[in-house]
Every structure is written in structure tokens, then in C-alpha cells.
PDB file of N, CA and C in Angstrom:
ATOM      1  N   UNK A   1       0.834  -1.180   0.000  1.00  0.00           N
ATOM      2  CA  UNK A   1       0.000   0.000   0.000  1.00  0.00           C
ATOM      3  C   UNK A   1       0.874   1.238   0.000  1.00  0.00           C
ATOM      4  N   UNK A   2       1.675   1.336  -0.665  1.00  0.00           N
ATOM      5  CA  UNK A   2       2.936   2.140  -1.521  1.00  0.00           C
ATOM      6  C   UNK A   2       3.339   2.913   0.247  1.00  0.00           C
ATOM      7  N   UNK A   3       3.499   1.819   1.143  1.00  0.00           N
ATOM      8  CA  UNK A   3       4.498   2.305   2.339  1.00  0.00           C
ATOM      9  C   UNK A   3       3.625   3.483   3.302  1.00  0.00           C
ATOM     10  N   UNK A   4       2.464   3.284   2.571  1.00  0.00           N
ATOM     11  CA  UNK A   4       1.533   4.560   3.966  1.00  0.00           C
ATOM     12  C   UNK A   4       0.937   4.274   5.417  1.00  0.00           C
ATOM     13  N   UNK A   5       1.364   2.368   5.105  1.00  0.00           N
ATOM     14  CA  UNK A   5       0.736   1.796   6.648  1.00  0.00           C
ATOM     15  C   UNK A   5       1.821   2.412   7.587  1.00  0.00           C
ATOM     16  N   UNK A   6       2.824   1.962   7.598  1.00  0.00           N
ATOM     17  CA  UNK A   6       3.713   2.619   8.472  1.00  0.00           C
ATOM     18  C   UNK A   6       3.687   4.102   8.846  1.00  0.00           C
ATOM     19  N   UNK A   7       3.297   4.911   7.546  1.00  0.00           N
ATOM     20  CA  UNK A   7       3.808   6.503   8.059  1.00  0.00           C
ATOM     21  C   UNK A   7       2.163   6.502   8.927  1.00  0.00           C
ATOM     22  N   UNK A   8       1.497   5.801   8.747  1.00  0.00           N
ATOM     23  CA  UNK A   8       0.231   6.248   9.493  1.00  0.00           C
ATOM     24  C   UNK A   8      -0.196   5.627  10.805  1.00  0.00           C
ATOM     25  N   UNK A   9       0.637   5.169  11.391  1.00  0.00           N
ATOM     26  CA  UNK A   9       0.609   4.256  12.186  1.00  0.00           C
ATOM     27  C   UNK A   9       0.539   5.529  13.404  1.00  0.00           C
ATOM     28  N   UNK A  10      -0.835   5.831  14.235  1.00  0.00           N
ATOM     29  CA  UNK A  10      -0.281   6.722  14.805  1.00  0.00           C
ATOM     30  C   UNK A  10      -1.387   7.287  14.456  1.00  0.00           C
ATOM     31  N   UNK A  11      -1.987   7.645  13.401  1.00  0.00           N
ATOM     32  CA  UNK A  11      -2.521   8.330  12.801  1.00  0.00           C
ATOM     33  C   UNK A  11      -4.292   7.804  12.654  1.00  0.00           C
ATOM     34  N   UNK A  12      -5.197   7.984  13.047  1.00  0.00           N
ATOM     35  CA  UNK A  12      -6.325   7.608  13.271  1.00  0.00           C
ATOM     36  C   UNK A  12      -7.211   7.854  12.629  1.00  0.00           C
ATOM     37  N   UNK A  13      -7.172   7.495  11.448  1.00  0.00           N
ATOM     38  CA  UNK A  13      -8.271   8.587  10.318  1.00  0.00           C
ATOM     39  C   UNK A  13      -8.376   9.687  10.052  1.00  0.00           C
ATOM     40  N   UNK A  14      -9.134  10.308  10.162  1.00  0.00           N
ATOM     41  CA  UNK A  14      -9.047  11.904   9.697  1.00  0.00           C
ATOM     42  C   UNK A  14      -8.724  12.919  10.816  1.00  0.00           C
ATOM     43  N   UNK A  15      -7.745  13.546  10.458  1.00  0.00           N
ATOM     44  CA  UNK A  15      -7.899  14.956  11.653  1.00  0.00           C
ATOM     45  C   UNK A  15      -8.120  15.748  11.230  1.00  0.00           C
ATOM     46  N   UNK A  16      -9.168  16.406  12.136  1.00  0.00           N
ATOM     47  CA  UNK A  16      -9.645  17.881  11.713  1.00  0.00           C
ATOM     48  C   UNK A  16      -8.983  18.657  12.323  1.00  0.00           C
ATOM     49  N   UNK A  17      -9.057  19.708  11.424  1.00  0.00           N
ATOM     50  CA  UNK A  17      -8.171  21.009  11.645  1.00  0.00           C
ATOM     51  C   UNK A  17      -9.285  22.361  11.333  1.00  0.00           C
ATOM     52  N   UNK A  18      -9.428  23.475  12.348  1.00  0.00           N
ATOM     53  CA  UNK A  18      -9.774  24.302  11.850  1.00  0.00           C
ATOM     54  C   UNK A  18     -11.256  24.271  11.227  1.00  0.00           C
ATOM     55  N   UNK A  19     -12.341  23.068  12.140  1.00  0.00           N
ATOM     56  CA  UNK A  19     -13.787  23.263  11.610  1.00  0.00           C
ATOM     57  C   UNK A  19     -14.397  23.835  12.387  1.00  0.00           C
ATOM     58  N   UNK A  20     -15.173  24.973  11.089  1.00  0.00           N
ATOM     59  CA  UNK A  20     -15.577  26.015  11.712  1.00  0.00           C
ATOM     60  C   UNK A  20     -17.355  25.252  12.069  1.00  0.00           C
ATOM     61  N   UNK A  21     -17.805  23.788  11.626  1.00  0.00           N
ATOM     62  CA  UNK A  21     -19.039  23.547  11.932  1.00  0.00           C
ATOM     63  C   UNK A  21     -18.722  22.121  12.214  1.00  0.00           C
ATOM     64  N   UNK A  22     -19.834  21.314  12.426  1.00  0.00           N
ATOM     65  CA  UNK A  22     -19.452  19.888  12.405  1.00  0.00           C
ATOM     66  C   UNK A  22     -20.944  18.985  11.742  1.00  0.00           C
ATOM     67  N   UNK A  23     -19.885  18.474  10.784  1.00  0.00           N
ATOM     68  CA  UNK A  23     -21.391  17.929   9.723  1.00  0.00           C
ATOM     69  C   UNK A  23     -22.093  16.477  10.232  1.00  0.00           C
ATOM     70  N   UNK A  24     -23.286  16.813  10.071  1.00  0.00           N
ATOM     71  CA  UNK A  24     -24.066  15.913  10.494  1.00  0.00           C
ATOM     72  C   UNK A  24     -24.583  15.047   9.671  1.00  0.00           C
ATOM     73  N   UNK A  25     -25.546  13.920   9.529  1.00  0.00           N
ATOM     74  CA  UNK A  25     -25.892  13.262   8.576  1.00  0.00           C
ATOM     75  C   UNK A  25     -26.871  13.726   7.414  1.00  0.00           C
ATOM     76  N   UNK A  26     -26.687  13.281   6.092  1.00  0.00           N
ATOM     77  CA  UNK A  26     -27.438  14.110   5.292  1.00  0.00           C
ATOM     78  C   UNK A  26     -28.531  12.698   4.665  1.00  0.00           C
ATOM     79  N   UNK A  27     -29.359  13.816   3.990  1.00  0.00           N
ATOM     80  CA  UNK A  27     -30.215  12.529   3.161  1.00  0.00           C
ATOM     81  C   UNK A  27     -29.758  12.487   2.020  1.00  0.00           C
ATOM     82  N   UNK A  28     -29.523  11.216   1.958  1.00  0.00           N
ATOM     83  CA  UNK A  28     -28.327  10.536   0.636  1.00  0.00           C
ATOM     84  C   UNK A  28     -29.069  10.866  -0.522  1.00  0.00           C
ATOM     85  N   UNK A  29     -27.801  11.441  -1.372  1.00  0.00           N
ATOM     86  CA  UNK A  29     -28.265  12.223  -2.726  1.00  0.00           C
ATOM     87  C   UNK A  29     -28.821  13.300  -2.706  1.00  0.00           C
ATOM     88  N   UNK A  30     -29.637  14.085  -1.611  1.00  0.00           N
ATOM     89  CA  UNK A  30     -30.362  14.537  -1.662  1.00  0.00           C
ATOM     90  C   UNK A  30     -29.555  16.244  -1.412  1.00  0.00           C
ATOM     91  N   UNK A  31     -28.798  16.060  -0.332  1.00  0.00           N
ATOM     92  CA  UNK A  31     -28.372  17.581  -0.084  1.00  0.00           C
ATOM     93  C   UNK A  31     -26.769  17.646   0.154  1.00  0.00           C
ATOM     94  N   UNK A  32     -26.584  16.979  -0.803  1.00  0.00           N
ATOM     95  CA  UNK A  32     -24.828  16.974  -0.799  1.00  0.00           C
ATOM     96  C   UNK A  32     -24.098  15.908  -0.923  1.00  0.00           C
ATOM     97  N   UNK A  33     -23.078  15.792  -1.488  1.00  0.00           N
ATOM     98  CA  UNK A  33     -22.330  14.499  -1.700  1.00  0.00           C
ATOM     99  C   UNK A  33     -20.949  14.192  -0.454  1.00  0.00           C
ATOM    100  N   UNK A  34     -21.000  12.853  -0.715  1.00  0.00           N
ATOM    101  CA  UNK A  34     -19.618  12.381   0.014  1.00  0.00           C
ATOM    102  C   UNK A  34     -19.000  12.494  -0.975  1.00  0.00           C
ATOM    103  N   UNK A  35     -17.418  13.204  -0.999  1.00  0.00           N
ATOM    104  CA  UNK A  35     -16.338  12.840  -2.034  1.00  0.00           C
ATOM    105  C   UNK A  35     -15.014  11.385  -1.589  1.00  0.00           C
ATOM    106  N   UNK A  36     -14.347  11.182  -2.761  1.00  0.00           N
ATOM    107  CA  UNK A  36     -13.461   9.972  -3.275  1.00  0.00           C
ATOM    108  C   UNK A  36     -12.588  10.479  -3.739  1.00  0.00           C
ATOM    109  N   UNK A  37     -11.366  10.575  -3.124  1.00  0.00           N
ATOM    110  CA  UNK A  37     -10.374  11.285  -3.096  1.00  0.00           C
ATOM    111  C   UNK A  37      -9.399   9.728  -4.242  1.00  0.00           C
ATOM    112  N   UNK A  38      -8.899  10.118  -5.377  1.00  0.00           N
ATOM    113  CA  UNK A  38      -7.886   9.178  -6.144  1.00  0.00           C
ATOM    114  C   UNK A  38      -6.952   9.736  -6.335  1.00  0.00           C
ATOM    115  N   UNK A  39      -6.107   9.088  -5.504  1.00  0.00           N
ATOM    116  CA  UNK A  39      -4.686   9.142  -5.502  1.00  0.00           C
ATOM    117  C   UNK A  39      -3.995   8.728  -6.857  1.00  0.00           C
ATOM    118  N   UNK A  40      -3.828   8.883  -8.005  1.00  0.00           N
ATOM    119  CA  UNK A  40      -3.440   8.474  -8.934  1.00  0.00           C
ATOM    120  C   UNK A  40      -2.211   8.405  -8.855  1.00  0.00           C
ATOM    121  N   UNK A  41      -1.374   9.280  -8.410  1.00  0.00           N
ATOM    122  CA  UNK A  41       0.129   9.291  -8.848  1.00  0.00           C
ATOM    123  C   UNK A  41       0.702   8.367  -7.189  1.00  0.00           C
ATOM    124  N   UNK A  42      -0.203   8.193  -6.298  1.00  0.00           N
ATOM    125  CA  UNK A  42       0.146   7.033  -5.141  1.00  0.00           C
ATOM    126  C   UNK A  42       1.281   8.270  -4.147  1.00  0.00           C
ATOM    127  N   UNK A  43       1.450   9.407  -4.444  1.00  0.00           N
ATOM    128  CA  UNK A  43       2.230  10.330  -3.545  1.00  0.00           C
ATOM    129  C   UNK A  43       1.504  11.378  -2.756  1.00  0.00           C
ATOM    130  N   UNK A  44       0.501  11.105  -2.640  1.00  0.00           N
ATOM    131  CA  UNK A  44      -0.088  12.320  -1.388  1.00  0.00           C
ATOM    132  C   UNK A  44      -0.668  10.972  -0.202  1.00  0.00           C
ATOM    133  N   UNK A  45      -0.357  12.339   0.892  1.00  0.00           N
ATOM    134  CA  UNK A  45      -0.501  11.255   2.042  1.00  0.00           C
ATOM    135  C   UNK A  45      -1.476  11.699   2.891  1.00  0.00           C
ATOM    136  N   UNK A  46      -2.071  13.081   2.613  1.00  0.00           N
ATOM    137  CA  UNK A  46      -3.131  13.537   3.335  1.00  0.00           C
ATOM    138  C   UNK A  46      -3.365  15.056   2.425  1.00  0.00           C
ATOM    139  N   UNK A  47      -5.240  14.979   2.700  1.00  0.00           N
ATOM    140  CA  UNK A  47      -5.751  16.021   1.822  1.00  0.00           C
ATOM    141  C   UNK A  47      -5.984  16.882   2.915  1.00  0.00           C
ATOM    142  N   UNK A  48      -6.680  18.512   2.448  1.00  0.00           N
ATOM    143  CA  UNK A  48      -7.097  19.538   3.210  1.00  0.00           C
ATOM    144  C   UNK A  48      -8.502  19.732   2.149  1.00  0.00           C
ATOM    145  N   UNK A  49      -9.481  19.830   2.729  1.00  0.00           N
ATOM    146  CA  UNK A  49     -10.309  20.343   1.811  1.00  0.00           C
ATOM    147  C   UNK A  49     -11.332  21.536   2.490  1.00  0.00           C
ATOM    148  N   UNK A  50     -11.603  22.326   1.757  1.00  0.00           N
ATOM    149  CA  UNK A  50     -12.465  23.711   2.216  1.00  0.00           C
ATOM    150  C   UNK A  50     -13.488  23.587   1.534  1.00  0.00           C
ATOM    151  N   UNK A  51     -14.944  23.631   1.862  1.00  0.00           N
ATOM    152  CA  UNK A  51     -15.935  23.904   1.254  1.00  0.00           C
ATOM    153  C   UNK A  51     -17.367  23.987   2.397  1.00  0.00           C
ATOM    154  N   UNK A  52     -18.495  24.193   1.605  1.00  0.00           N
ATOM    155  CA  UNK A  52     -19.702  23.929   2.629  1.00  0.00           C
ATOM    156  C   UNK A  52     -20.597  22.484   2.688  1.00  0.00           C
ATOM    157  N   UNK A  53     -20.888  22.300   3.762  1.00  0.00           N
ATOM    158  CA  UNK A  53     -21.669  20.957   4.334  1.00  0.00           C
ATOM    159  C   UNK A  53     -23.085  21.663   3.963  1.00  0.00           C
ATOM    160  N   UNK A  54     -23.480  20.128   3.954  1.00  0.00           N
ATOM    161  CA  UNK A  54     -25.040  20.382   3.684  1.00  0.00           C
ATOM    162  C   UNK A  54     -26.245  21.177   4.644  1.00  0.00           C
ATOM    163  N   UNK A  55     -25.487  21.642   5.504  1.00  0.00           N
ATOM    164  CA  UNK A  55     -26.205  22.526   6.383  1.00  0.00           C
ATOM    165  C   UNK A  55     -25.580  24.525   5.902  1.00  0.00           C
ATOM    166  N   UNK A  56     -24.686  24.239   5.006  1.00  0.00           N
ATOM    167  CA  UNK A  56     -24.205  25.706   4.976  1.00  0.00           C
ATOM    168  C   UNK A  56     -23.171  26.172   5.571  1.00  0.00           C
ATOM    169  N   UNK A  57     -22.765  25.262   6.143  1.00  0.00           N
ATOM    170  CA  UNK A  57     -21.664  25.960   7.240  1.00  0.00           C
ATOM    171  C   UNK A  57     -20.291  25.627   6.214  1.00  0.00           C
ATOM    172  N   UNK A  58     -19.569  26.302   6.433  1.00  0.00           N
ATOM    173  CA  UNK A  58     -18.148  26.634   5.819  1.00  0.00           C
ATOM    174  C   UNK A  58     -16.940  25.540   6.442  1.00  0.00           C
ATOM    175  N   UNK A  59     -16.865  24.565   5.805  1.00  0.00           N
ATOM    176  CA  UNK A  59     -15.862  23.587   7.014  1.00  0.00           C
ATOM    177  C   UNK A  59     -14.948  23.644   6.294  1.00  0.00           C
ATOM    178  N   UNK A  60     -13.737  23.246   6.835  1.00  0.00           N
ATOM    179  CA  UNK A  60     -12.258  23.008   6.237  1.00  0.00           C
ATOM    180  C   UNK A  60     -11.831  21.409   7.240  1.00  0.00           C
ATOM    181  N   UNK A  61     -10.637  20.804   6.548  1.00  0.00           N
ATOM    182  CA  UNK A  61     -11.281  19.405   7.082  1.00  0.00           C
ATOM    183  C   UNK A  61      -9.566  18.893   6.464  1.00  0.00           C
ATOM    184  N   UNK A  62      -8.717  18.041   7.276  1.00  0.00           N
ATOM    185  CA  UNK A  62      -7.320  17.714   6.766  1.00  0.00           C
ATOM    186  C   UNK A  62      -8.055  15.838   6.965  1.00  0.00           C
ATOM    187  N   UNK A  63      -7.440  15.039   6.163  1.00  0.00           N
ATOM    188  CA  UNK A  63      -7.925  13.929   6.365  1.00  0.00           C
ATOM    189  C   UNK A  63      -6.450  12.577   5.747  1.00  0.00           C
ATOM    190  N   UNK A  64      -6.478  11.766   5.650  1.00  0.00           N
ATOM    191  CA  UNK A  64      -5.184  10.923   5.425  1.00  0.00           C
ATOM    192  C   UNK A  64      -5.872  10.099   4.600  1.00  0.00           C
ATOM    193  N   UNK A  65      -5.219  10.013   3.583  1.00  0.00           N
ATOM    194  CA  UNK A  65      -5.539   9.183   2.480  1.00  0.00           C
ATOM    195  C   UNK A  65      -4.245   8.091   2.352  1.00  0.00           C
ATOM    196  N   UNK A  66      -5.139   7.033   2.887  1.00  0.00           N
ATOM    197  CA  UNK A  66      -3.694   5.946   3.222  1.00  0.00           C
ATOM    198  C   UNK A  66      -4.039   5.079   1.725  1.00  0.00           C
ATOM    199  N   UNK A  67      -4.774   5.247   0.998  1.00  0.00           N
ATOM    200  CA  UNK A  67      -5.149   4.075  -0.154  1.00  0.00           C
ATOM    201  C   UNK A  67      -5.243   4.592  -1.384  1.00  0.00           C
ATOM    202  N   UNK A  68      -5.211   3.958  -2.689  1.00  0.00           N
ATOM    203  CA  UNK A  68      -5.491   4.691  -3.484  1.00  0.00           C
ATOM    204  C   UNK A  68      -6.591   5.437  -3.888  1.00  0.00           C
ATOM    205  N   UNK A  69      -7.834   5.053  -3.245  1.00  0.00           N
ATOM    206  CA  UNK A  69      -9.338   5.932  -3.151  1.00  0.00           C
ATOM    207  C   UNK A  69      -9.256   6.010  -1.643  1.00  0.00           C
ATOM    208  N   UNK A  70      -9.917   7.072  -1.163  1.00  0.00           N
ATOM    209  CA  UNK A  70     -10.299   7.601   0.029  1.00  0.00           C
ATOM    210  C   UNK A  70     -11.296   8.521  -0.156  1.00  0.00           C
ATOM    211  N   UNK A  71     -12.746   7.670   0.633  1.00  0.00           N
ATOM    212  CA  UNK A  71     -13.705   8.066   0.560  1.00  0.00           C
ATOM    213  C   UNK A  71     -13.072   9.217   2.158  1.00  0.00           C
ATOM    214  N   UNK A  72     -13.973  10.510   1.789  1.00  0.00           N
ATOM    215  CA  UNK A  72     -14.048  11.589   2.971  1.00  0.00           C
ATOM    216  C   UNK A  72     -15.252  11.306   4.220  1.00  0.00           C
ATOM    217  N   UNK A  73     -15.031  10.619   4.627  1.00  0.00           N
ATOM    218  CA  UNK A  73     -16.778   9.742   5.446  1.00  0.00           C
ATOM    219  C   UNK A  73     -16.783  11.118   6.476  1.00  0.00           C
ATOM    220  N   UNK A  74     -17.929  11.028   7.085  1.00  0.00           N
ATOM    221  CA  UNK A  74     -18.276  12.088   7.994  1.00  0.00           C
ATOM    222  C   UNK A  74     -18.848  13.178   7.288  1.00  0.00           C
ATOM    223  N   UNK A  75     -18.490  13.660   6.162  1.00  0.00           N
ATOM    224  CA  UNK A  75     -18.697  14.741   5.235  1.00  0.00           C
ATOM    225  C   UNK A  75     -19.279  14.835   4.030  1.00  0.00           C
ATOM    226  N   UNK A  76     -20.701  15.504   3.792  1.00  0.00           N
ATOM    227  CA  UNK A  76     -21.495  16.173   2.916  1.00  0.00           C
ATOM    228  C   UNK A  76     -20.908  17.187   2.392  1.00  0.00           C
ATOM    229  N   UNK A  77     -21.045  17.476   1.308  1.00  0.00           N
ATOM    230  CA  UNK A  77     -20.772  18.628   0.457  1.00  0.00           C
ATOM    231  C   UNK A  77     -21.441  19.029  -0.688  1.00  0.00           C
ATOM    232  N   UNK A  78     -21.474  20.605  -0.559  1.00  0.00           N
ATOM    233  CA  UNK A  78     -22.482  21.119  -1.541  1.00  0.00           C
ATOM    234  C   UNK A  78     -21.779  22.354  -2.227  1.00  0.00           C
ATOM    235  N   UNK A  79     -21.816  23.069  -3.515  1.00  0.00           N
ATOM    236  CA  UNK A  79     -21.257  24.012  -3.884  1.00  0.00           C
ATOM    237  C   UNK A  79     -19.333  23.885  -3.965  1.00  0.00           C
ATOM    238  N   UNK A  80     -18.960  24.958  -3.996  1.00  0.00           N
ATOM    239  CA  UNK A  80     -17.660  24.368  -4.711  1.00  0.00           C
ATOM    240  C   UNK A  80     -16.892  24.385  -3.202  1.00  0.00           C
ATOM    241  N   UNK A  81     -15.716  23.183  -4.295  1.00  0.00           N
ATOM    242  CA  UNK A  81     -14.922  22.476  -3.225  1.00  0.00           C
ATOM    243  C   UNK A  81     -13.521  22.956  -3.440  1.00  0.00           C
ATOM    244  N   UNK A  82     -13.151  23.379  -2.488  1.00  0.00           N
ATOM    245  CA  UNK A  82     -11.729  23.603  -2.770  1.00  0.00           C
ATOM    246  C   UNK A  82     -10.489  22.183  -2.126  1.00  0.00           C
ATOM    247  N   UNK A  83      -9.539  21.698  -2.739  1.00  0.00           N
ATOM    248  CA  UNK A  83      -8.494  20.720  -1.931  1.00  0.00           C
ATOM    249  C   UNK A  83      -7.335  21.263  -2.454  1.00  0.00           C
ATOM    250  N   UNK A  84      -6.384  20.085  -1.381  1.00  0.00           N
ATOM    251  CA  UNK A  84      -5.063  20.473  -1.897  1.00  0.00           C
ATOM    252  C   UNK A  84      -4.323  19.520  -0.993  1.00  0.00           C
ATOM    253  N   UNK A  85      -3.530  18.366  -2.085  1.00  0.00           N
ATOM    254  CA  UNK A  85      -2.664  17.212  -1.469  1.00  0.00           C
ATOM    255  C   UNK A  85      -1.573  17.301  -1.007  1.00  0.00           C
ATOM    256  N   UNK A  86      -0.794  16.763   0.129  1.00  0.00           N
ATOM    257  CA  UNK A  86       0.026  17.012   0.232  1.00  0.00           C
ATOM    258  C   UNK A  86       0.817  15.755   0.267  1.00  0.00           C
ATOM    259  N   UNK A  87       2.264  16.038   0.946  1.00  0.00           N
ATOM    260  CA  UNK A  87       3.402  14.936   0.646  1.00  0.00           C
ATOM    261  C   UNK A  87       3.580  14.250   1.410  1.00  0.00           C
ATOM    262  N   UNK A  88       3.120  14.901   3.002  1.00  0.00           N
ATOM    263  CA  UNK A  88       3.402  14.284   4.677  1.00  0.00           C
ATOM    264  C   UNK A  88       2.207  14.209   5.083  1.00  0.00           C
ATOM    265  N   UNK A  89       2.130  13.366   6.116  1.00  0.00           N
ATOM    266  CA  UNK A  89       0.806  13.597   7.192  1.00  0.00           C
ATOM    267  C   UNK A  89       0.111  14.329   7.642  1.00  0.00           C
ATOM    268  N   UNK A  90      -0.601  15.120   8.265  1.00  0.00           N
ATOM    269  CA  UNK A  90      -1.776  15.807   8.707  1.00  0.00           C
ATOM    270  C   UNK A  90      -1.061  17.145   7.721  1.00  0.00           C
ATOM    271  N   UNK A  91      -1.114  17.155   6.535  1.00  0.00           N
ATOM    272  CA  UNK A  91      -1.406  18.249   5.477  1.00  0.00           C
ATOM    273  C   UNK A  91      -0.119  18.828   5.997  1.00  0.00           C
ATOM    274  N   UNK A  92       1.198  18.360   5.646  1.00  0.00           N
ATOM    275  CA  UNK A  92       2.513  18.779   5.976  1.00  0.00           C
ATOM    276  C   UNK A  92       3.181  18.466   4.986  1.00  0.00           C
ATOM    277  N   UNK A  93       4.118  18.836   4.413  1.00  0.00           N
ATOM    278  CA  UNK A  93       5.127  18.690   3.240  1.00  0.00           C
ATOM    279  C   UNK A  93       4.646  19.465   1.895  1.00  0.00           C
ATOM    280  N   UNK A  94       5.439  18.829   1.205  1.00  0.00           N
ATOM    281  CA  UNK A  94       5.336  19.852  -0.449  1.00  0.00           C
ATOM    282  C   UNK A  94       4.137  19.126  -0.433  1.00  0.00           C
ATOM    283  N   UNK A  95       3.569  20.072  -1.727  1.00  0.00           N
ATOM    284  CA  UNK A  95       2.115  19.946  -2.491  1.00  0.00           C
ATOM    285  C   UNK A  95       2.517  19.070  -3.503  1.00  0.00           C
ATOM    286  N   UNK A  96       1.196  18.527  -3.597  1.00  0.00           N
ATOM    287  CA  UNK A  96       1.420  17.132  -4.389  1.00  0.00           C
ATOM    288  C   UNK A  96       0.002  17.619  -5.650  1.00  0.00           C
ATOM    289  N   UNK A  97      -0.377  18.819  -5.506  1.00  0.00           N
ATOM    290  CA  UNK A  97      -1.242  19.196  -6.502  1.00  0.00           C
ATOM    291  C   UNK A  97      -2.452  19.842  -5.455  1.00  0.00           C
ATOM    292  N   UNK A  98      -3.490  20.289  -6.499  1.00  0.00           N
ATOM    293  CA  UNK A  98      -4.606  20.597  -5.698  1.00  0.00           C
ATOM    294  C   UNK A  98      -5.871  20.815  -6.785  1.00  0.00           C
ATOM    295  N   UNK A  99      -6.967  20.917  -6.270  1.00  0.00           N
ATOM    296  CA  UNK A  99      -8.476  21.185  -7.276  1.00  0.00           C
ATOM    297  C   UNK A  99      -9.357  21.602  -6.649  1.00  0.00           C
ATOM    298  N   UNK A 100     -10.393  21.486  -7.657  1.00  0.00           N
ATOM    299  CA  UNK A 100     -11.743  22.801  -7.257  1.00  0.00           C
ATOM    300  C   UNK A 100     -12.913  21.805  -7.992  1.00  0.00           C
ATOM    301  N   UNK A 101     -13.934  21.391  -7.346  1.00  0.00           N
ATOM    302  CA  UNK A 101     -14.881  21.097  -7.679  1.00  0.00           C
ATOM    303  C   UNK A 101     -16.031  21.566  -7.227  1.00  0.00           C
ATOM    304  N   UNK A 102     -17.198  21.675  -8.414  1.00  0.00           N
ATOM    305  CA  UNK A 102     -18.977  22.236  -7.972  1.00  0.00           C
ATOM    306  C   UNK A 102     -19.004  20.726  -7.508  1.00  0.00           C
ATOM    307  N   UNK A 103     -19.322  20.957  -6.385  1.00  0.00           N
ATOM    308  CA  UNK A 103     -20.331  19.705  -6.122  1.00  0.00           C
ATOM    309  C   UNK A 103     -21.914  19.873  -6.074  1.00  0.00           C
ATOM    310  N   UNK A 104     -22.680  18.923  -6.432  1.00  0.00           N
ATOM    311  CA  UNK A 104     -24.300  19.313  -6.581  1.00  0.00           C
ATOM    312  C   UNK A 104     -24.880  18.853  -5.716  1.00  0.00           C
ATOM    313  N   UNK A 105     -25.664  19.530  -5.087  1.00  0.00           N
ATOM    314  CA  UNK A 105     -26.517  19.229  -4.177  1.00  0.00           C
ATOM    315  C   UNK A 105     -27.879  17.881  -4.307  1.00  0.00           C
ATOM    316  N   UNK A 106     -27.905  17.737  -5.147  1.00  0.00           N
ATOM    317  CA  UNK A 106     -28.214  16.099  -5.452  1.00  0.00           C
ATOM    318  C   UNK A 106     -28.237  15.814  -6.988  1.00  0.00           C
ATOM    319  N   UNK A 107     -28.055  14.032  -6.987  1.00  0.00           N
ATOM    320  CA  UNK A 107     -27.589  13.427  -8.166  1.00  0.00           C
ATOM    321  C   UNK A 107     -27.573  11.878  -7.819  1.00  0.00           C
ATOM    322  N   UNK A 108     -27.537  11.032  -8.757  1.00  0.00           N
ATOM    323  CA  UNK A 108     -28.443   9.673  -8.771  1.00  0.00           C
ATOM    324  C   UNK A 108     -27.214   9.057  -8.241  1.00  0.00           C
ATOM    325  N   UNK A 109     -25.964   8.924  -7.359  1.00  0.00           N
ATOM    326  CA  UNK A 109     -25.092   8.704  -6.194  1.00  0.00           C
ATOM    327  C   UNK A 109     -24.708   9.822  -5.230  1.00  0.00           C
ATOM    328  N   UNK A 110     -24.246   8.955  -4.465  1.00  0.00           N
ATOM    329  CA  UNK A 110     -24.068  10.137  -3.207  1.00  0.00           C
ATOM    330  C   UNK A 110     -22.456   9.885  -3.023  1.00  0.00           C
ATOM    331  N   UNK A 111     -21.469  10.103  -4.202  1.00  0.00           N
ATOM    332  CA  UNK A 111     -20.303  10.298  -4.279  1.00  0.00           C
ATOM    333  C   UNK A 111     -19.962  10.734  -5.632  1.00  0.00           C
ATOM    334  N   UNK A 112     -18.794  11.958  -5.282  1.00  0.00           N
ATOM    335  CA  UNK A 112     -17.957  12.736  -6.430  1.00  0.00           C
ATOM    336  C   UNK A 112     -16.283  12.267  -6.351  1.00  0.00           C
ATOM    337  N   UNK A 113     -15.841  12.019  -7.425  1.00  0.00           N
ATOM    338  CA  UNK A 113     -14.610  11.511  -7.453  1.00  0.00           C
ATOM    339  C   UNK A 113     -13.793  13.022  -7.677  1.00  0.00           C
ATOM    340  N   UNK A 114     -12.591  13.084  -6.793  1.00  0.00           N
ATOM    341  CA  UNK A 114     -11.585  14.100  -7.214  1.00  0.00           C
ATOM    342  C   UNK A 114     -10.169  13.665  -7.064  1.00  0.00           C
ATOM    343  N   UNK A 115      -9.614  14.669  -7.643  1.00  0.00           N
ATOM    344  CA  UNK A 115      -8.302  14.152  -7.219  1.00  0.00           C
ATOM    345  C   UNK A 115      -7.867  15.492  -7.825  1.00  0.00           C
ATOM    346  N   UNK A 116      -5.905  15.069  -7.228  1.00  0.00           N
ATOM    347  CA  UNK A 116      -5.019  16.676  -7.757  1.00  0.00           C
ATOM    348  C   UNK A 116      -4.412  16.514  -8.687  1.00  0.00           C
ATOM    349  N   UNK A 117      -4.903  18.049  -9.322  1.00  0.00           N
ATOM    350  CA  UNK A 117      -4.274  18.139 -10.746  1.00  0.00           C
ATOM    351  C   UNK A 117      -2.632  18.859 -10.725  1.00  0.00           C
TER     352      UNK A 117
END
């Protein structure tokens, strides 16, 4: 698993950093998507992402992407998304890219695939 069990060992799923709300459960499809973070190039080791939850609130959110997909669990999203990958753990090291997605507030799944360009 291109050597991320080890650096994450320690590391407990997602850490938040800096949420300004805390998202609650949504009705699937209906008011925001979960995103799927693809690691394509297998070198980012944790994302940051900024955008709004399905309640409106403005969250920002650092999370560890130990696999080559990493679903963002805990988190709805609606309107545009801002990310940005990085090289180290809890959103530390060089940038490994970053993107911007509309996400829609509903659509016939309740997941958006992104990744850094």
C-alpha cells in the first residue's frame, strides 16, 4: 500500500483542523455528496479540503488518504470544493497538486470523485 501503513501508524483517520461547523448526517443524494479522493500518482498522504456541508456551514477538514481511493466519510458537500494534497501527514510537506470542484446538491449517487491536478 505504496508504504503509507507505516507513516500512518499513529494516525487515526481523519484529523480535523480548523472546523468552523461539524457535519451531520445528510439525506443521501439529496443535499450533498460524500467525495473519493484518487490518488493516482500514489504520492499524497493527506488532503485539506475547504468547502460547505449540507447545512451551509463553511468547514475546512485535513484527512489521510492511506489508499489509493479515500472516501471523505463524515462529510457532505455542496457548492464548490476547494483541496489540496500534500506529501506528509496531517497536510505537511510539499504539495502534491490541488483542485476545485462544484459539487451538486443532489444526483443519482451520493459520491464525487476528485483528485489533484
Amino acid at each position: 500500500m505504496r508504504g503509507k501503513v507505516a507513516g500512518l501508524v499513529g494516525v487515526a483517520g481523519a484529523v480535523v483542523v480548523g472546523v468552523v461547523g461539524v457535519a451531520g448526517p445528510a439525506q443521501a443524494g439529496g443535499n450533498g455528496q460524500q467525495v473519493v479522493f484518487t490518488d493516482r500518482n500514489g504520492d499524497t498522504w493527506s488532503l485539506y479540503l475547504t468547502g460547505t456541508n449540507q447545512s451551509g456551514t463553511v468547514v475546512s477538514v485535513c484527512v489521510a488518504t492511506p489508499g489509493r481511493d479515500t472516501t471523505v466519510a463524515g462529510y457532505w458537500w455542496k457548492g464548490r470544493l476547494d483541496f489540496r494534497g500534500y506529501a506528509g501527514a496531517n497536510c505537511t510537506g510539499a504539495s502534491t497538486g490541488w483542485g476545485a470542484e462544484n459539487i451538486p446538491v443532489s444526483q443519482g449517487t451520493d459520491y464525487v470523485y476528485i483528485q489533484v491536478r
